[in-house]
N, C-alpha and C. Protein backbone atom coordinates (compact mmCIF):
# COMPACT_ATOMS: atom_id res chain seq x y z
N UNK A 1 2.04 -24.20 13.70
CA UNK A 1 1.59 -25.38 13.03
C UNK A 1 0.05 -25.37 12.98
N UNK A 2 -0.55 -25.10 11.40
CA UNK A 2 -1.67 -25.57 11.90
C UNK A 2 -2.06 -27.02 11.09
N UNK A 3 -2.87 -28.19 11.76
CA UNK A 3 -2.94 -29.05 10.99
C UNK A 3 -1.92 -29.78 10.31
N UNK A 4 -0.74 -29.89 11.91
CA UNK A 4 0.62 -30.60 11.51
C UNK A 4 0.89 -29.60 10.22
N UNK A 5 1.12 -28.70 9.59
CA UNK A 5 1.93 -27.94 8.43
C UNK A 5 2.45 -26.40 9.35
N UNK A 6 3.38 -26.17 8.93
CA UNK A 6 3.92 -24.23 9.38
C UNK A 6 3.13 -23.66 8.26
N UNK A 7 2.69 -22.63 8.65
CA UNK A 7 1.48 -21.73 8.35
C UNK A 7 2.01 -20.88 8.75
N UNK A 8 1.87 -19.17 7.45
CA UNK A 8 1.79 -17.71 7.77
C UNK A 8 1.00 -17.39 8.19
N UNK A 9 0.41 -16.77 9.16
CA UNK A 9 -0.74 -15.66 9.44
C UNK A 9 -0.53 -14.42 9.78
N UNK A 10 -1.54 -13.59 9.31
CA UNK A 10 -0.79 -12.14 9.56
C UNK A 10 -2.13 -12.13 10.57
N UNK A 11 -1.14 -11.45 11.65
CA UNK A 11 -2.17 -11.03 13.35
C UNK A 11 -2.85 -9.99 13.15
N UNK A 12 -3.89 -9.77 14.06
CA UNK A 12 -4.53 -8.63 14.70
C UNK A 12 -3.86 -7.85 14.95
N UNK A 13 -2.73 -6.74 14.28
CA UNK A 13 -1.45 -6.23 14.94
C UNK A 13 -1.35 -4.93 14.00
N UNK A 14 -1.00 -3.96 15.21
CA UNK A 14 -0.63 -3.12 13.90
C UNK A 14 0.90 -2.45 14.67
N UNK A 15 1.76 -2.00 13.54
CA UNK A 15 2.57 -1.14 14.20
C UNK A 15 3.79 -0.17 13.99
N UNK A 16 4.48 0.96 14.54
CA UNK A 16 4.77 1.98 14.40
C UNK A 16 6.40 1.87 14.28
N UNK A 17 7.08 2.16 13.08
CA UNK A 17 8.17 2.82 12.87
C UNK A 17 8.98 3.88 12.52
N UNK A 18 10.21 4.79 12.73
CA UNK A 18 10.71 5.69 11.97
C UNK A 18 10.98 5.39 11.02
N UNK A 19 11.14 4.24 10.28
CA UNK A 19 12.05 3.58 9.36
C UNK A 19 10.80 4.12 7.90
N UNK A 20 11.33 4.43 6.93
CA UNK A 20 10.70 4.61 5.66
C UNK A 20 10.43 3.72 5.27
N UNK A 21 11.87 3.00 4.92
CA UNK A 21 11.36 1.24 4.26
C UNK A 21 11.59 -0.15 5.19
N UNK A 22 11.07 -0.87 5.13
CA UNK A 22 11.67 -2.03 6.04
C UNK A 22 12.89 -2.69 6.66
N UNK A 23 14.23 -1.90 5.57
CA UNK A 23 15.69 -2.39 5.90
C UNK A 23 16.04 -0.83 5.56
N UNK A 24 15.23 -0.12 6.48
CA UNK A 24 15.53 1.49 6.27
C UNK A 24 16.33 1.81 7.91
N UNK A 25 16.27 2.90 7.82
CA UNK A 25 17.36 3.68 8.97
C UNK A 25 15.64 4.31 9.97
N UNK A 26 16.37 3.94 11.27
CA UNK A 26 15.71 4.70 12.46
C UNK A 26 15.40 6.30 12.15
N UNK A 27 16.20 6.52 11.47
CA UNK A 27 16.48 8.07 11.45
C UNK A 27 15.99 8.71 10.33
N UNK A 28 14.87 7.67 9.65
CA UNK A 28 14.17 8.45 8.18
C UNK A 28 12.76 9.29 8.32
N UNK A 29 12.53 9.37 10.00
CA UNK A 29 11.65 9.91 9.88
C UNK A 29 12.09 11.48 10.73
N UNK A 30 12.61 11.20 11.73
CA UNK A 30 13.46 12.27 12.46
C UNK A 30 14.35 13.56 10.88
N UNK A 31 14.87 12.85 10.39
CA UNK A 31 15.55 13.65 9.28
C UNK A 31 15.14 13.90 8.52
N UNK A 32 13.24 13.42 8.11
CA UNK A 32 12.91 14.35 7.36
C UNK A 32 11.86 15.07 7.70
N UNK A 33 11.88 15.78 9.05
CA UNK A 33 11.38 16.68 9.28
C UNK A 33 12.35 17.82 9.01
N UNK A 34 11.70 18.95 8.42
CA UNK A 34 11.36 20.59 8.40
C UNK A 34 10.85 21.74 8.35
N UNK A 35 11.28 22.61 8.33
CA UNK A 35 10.27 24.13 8.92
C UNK A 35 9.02 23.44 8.19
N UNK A 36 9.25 23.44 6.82
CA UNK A 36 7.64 23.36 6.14
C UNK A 36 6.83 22.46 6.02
N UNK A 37 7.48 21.09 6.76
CA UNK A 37 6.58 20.33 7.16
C UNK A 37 6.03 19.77 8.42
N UNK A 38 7.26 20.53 9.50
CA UNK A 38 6.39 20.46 10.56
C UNK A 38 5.50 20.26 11.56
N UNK A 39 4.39 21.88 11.07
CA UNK A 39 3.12 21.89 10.99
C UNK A 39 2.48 20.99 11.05
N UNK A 40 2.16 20.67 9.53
CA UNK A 40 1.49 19.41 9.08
C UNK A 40 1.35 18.06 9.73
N UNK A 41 2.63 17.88 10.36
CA UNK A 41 2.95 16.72 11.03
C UNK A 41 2.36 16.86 12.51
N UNK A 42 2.57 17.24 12.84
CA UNK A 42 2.14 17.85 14.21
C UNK A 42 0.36 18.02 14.33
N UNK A 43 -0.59 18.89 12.84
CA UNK A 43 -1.95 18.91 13.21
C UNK A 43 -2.47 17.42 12.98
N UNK A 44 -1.49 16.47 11.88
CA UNK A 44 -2.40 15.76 11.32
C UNK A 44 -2.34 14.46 12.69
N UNK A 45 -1.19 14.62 13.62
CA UNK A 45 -1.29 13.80 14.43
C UNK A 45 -2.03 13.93 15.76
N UNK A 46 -2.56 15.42 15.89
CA UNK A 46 -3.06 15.76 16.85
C UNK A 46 -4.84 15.05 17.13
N UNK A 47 -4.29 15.59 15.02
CA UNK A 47 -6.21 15.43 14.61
C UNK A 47 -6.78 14.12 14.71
N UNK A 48 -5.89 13.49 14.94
CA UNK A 48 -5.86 11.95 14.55
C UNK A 48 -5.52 11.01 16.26
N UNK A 49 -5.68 11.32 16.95
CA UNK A 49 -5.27 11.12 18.31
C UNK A 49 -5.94 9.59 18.88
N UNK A 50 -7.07 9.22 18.10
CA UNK A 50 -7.41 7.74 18.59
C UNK A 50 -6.19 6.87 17.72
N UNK A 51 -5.72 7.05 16.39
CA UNK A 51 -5.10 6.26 15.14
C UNK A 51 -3.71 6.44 16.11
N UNK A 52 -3.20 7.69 16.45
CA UNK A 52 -1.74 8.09 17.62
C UNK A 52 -1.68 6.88 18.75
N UNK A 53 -3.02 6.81 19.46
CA UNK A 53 -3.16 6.52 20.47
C UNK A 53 -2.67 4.72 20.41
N UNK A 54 -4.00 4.56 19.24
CA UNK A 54 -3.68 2.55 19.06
C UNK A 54 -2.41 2.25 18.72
N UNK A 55 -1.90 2.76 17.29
CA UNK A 55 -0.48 2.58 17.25
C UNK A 55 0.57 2.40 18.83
N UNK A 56 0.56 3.22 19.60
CA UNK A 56 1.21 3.67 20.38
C UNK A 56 1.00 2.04 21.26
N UNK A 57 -0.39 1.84 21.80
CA UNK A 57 -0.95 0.53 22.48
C UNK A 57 -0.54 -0.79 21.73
N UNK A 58 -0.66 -0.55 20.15
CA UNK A 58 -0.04 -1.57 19.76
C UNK A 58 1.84 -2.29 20.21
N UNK A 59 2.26 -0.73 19.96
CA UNK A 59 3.75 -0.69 19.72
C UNK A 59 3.95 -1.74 21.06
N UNK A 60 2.85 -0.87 22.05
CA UNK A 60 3.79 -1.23 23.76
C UNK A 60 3.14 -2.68 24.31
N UNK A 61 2.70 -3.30 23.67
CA UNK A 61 1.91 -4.85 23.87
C UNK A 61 3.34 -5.92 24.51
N UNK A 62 2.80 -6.60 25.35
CA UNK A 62 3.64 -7.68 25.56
C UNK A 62 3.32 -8.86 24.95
N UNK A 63 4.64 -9.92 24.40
CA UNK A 63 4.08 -11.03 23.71
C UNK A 63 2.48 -11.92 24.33
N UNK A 64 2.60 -11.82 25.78
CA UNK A 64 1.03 -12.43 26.42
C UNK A 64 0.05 -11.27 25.73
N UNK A 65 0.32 -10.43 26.10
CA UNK A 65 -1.01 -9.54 25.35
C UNK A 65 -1.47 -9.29 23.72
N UNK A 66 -0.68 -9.48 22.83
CA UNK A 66 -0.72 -9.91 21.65
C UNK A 66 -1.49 -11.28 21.65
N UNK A 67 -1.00 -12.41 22.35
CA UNK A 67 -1.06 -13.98 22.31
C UNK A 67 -3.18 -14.26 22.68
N UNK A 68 -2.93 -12.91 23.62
CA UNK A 68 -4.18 -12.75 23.87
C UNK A 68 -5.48 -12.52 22.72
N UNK A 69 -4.98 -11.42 22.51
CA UNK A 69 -5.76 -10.88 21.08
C UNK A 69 -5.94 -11.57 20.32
N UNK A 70 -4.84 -12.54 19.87
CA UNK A 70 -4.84 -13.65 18.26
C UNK A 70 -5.57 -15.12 19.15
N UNK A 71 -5.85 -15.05 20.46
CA UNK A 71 -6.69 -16.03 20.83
C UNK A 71 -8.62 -15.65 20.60
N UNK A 72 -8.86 -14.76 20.54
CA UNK A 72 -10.44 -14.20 20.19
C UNK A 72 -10.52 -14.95 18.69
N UNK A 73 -9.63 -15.36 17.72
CA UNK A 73 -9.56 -15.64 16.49
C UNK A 73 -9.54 -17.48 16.47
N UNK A 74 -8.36 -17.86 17.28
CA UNK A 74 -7.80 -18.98 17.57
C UNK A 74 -7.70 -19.53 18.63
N UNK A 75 -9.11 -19.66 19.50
CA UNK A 75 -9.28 -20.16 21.10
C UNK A 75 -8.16 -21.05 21.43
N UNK A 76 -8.04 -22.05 20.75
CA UNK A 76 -6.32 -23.02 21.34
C UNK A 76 -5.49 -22.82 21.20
N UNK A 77 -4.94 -21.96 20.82
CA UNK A 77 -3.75 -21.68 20.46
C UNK A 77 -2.70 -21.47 21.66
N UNK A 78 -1.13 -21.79 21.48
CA UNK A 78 -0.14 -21.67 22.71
C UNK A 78 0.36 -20.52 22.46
N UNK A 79 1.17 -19.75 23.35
CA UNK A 79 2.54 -18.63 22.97
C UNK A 79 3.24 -19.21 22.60
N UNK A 80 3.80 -20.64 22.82
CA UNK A 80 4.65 -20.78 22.27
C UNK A 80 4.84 -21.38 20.81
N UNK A 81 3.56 -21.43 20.04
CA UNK A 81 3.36 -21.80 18.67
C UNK A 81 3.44 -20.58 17.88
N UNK A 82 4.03 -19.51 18.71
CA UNK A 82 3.38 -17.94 17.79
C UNK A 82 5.23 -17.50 17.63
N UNK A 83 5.19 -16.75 16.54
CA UNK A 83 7.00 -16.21 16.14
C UNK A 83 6.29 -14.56 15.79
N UNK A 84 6.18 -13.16 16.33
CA UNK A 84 6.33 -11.98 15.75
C UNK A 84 7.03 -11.94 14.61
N UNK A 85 6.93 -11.72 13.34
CA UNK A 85 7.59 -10.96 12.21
C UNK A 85 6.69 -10.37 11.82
N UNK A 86 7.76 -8.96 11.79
CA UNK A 86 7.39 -8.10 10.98
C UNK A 86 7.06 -8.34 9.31
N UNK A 87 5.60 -8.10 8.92
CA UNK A 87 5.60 -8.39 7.66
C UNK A 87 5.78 -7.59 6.47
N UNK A 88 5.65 -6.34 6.72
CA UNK A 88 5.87 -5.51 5.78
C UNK A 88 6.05 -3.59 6.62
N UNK A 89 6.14 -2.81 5.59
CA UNK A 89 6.46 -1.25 5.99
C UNK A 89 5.61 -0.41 4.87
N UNK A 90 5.43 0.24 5.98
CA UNK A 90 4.42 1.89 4.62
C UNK A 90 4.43 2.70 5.42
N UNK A 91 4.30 3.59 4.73
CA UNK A 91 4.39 5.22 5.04
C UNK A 91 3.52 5.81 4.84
N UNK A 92 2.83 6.90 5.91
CA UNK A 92 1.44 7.46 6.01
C UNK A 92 1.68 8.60 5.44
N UNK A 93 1.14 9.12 4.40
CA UNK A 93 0.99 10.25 3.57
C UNK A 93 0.62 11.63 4.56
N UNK A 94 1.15 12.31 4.61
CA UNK A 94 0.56 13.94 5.12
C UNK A 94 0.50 14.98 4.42
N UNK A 95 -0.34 15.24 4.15
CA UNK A 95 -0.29 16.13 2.81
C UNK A 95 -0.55 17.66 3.84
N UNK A 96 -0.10 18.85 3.33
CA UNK A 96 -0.44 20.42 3.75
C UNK A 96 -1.88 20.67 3.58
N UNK A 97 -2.58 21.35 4.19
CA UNK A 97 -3.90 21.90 4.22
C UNK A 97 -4.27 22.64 4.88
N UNK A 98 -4.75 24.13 4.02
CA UNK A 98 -4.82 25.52 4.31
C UNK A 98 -5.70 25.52 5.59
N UNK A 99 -6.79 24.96 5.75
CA UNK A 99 -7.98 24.95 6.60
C UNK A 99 -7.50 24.04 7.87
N UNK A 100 -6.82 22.82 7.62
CA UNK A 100 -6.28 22.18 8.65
C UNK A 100 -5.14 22.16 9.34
N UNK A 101 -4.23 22.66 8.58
CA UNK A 101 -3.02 22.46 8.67
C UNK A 101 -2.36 21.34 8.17
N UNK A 102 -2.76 20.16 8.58
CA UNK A 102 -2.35 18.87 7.83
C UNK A 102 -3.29 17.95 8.03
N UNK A 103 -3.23 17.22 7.01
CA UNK A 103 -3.87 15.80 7.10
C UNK A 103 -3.68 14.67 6.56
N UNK A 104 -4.52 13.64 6.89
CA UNK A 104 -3.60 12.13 6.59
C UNK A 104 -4.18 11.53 5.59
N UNK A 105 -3.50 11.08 4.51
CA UNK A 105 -4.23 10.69 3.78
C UNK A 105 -3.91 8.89 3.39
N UNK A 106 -5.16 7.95 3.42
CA UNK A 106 -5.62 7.32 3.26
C UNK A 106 -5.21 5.99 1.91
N UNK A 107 -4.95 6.38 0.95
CA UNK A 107 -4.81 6.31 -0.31
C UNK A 107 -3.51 5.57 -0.67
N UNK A 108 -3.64 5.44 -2.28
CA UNK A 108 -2.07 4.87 -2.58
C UNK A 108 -2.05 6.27 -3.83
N UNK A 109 -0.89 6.85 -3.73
CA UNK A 109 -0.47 7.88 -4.66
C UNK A 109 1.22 7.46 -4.66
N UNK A 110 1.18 7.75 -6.57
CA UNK A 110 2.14 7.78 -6.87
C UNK A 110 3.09 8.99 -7.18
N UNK A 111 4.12 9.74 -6.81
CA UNK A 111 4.79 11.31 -6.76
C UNK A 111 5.59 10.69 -7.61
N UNK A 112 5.89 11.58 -9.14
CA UNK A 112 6.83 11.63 -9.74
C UNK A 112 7.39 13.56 -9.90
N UNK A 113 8.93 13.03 -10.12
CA UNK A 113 9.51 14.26 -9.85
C UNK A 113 9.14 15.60 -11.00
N UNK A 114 9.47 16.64 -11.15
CA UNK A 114 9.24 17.16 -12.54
C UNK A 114 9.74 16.58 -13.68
N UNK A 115 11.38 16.16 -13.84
CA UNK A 115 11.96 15.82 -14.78
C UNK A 115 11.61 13.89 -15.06
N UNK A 116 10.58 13.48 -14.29
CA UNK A 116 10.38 12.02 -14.46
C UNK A 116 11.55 11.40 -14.28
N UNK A 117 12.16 10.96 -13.68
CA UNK A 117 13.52 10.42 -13.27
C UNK A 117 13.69 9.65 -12.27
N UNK A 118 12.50 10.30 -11.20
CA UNK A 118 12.39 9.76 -9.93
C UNK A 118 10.93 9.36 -9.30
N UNK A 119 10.69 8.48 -9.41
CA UNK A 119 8.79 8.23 -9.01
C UNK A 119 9.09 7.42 -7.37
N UNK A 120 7.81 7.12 -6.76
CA UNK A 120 7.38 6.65 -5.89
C UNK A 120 6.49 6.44 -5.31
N UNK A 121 5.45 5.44 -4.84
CA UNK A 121 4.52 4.83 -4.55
C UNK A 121 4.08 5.27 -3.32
N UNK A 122 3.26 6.53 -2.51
CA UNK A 122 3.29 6.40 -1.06
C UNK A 122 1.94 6.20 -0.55
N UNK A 123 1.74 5.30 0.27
CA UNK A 123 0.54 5.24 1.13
C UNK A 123 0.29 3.75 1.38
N UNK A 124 -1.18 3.43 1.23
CA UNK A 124 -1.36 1.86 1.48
C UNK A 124 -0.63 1.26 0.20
N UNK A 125 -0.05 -0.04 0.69
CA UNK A 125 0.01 -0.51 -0.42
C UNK A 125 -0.96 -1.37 -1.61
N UNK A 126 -0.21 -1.01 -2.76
CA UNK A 126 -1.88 -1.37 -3.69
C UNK A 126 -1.59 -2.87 -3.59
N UNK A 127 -2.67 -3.24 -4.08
CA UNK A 127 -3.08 -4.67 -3.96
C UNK A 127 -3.32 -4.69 -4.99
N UNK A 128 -3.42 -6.49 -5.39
CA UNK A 128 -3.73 -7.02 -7.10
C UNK A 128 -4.65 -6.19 -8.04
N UNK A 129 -5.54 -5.60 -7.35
CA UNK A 129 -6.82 -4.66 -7.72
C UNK A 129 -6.04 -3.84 -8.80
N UNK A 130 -5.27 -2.84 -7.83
CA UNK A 130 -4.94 -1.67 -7.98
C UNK A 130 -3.17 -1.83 -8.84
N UNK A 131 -2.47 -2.48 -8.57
CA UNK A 131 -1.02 -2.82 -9.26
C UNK A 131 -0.91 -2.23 -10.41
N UNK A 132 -1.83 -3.21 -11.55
CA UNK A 132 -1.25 -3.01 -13.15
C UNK A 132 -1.43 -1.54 -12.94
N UNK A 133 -2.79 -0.86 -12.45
CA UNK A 133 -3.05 0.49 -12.92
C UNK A 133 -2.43 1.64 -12.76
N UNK A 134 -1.70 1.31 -11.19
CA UNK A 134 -0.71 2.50 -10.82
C UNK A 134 0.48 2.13 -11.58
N UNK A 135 0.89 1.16 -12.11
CA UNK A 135 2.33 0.93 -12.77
C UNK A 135 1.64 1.28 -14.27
N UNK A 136 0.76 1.27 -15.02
CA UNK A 136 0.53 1.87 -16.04
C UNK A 136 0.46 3.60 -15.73
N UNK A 137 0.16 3.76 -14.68
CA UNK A 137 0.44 5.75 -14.40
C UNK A 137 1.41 6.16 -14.57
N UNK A 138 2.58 5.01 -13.50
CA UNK A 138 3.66 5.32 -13.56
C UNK A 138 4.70 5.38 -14.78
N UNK A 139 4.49 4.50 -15.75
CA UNK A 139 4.57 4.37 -17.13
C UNK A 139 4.56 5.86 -18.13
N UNK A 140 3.03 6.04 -18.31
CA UNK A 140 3.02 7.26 -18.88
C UNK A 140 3.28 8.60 -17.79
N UNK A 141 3.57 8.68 -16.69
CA UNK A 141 4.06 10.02 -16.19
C UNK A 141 5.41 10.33 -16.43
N UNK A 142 6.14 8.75 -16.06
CA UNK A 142 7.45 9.30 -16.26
C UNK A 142 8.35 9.31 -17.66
N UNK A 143 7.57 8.68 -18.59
CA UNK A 143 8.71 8.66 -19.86
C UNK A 143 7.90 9.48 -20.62
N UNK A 144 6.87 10.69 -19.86
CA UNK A 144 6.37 11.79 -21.28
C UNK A 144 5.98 11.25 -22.23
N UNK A 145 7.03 12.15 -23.40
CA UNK A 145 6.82 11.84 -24.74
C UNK A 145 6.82 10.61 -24.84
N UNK A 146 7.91 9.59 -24.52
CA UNK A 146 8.45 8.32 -25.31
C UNK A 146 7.28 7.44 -24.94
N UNK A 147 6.57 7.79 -23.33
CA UNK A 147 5.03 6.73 -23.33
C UNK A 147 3.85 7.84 -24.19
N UNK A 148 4.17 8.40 -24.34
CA UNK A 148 2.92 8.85 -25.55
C UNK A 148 3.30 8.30 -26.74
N UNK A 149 4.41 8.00 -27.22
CA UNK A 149 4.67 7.60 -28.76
C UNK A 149 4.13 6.25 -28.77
N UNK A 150 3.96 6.75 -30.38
CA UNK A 150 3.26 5.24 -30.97
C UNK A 150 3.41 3.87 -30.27
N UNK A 151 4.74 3.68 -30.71
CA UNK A 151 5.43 2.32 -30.61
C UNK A 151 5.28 2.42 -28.91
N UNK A 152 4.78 2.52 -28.10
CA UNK A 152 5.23 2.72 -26.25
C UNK A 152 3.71 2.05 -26.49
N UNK A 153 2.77 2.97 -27.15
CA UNK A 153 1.49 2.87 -27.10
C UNK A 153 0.98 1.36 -27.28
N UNK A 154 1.21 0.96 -28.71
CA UNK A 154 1.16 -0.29 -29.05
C UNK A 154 1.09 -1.40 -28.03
N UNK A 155 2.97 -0.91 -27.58
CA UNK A 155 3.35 -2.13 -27.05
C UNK A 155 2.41 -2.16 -25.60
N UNK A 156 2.02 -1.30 -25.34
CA UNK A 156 1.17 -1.01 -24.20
C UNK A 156 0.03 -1.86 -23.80
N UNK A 157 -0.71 -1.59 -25.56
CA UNK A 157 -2.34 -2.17 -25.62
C UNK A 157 -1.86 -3.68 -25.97
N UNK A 158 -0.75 -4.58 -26.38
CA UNK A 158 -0.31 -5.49 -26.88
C UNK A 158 -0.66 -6.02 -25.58
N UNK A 159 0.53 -5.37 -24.29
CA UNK A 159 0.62 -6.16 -23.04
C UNK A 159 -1.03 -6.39 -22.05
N UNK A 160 -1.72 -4.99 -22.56
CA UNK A 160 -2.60 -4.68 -21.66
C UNK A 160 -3.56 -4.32 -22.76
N UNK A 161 -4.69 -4.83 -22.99
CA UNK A 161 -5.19 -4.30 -24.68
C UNK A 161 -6.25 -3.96 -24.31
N UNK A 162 -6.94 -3.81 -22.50
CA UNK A 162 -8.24 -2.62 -22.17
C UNK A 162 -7.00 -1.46 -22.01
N UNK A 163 -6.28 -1.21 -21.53
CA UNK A 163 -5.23 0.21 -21.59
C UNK A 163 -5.83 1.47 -22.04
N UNK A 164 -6.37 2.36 -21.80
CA UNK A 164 -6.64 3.12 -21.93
C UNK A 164 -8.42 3.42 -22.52
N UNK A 165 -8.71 2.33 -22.26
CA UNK A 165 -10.36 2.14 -22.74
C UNK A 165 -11.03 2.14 -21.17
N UNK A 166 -12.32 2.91 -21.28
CA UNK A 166 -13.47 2.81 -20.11
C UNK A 166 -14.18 1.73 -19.99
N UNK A 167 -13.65 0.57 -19.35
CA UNK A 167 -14.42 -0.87 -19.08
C UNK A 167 -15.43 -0.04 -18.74
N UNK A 168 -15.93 0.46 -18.35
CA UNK A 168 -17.55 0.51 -17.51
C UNK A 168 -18.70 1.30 -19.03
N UNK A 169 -17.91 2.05 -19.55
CA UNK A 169 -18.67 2.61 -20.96
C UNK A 169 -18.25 1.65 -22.14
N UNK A 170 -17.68 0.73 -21.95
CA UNK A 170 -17.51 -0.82 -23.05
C UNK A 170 -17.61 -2.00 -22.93
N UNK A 171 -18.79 -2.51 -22.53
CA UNK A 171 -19.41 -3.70 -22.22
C UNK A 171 -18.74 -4.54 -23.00
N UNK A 172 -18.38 -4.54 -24.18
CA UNK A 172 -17.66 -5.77 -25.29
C UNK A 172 -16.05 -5.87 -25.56
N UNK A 173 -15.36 -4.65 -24.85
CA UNK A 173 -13.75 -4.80 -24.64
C UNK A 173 -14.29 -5.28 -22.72
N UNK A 174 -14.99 -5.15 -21.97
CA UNK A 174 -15.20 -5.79 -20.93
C UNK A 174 -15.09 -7.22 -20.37
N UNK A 175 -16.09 -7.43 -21.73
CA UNK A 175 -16.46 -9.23 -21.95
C UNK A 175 -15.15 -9.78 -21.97
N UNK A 176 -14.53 -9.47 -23.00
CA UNK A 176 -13.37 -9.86 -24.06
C UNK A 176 -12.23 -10.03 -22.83
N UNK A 177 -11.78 -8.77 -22.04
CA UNK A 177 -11.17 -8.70 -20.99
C UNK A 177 -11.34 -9.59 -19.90
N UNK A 178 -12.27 -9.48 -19.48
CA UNK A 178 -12.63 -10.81 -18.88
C UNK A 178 -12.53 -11.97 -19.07
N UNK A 179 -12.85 -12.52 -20.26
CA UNK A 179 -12.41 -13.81 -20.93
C UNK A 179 -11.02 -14.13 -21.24
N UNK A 180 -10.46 -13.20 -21.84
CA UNK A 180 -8.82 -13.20 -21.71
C UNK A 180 -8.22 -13.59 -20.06
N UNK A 181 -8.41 -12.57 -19.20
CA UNK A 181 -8.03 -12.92 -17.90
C UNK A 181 -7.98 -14.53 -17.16
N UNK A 182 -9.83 -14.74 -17.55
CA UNK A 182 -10.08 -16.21 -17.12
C UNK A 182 -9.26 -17.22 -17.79
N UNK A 183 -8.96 -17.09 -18.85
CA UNK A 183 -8.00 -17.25 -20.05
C UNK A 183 -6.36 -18.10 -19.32
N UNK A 184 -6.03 -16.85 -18.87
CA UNK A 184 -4.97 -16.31 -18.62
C UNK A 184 -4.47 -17.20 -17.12
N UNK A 185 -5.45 -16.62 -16.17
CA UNK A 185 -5.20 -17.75 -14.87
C UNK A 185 -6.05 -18.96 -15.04
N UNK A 186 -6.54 -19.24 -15.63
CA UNK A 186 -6.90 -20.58 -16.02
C UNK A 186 -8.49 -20.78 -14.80
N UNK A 187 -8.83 -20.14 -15.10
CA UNK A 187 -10.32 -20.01 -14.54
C UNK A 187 -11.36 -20.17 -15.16
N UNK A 188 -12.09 -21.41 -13.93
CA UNK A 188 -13.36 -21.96 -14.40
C UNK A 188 -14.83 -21.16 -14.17
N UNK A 189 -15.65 -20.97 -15.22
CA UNK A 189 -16.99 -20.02 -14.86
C UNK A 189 -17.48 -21.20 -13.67
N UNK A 190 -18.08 -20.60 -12.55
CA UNK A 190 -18.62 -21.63 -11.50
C UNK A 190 -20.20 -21.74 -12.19
């Protein structure tokens, strides 16, 4: 409760699962290890041994020691005003590397298969920033031809009409964009 209302807050917290997705299986990370990835798994966690380490301190926290931490933020606060949920799941990218063996990467990348059939989003998750743009990637990677054709195109610049233009080398589809947006969520120039 803050201010007599129930209130979300997401804590000072971080922490570690096998699970791929959030209503995923214990066993998605165990099963997808093999020979050829390994390696990778193994240098990038070695290399990475403070990021190993906190996770690990996070995982093993007791509710007082958590209660603790989110008090540096919220001096009054009780344990017993606090509920743990888990708020969300992601998956840390490890990519192969000749010089390292493996490493971690940072990023939001989207993997689509050869035949476009099968895509997926891995790393941080994107935020409002980043959304339209990776779902416009994902767009033209996976339907090829049919997002190169005209009519895909159109309907493209219709929904999204900077789409494929350099806001930063077009000051006047910039403006325009901008004004549309403010437009759009109903935003006042301060």
């Amino acid at each position: 409760m803050i201010n007599g209302r129930k209130e979300l807050l997401f804590g000072p917290f971080a922490g570690f699962s096998t699970k791929f997705l959030k209503n995923g299986s214990l066993m998605d990370l165990p099963s997808s290890i093999r020979p050829d990835n390994a390696i990778p798994m193994i240098f990038a966690g070695l290399k990475n041994m403070p990021l190993t380490k906190y996770l690990i301190e996070q995982v093993r926290q007791t509710p007082e020691e958590r209660h603790a931490a989110l008090r540096e933020y919220i001096p009054f606060t009780k344990l017993t005003d606090w509920e743990l949920k888990e708020a969300g799941q992601r998956v840390q990218v490890i990519k192969k590397d000749k010089e390292k063996g493996g490493v971690l990467e940072f990023g939001t990348e989207v993997v689509v298969s050869k035949d476009g059939t099968v895509a997926a989003l891995l790393g941080a998750s994107p935020g409002a920033s980043t959304a339209a743009a990776v779902m416009l990637d994902l767009i033209t990677r996976c339907f090829g031809v049919e997002g190169k054709a005209e009519k895909w195109q159109t309907k493209l610049k219709e929904m999204v009409p900077s789409f494929g233009v350099s806001l930063s080398e077009n000051e006047g589809q910039l403006e325009t964009t901008r004004k549309r947006t403010a437009e759009i969520l109903q935003l006042k120039k301060a």
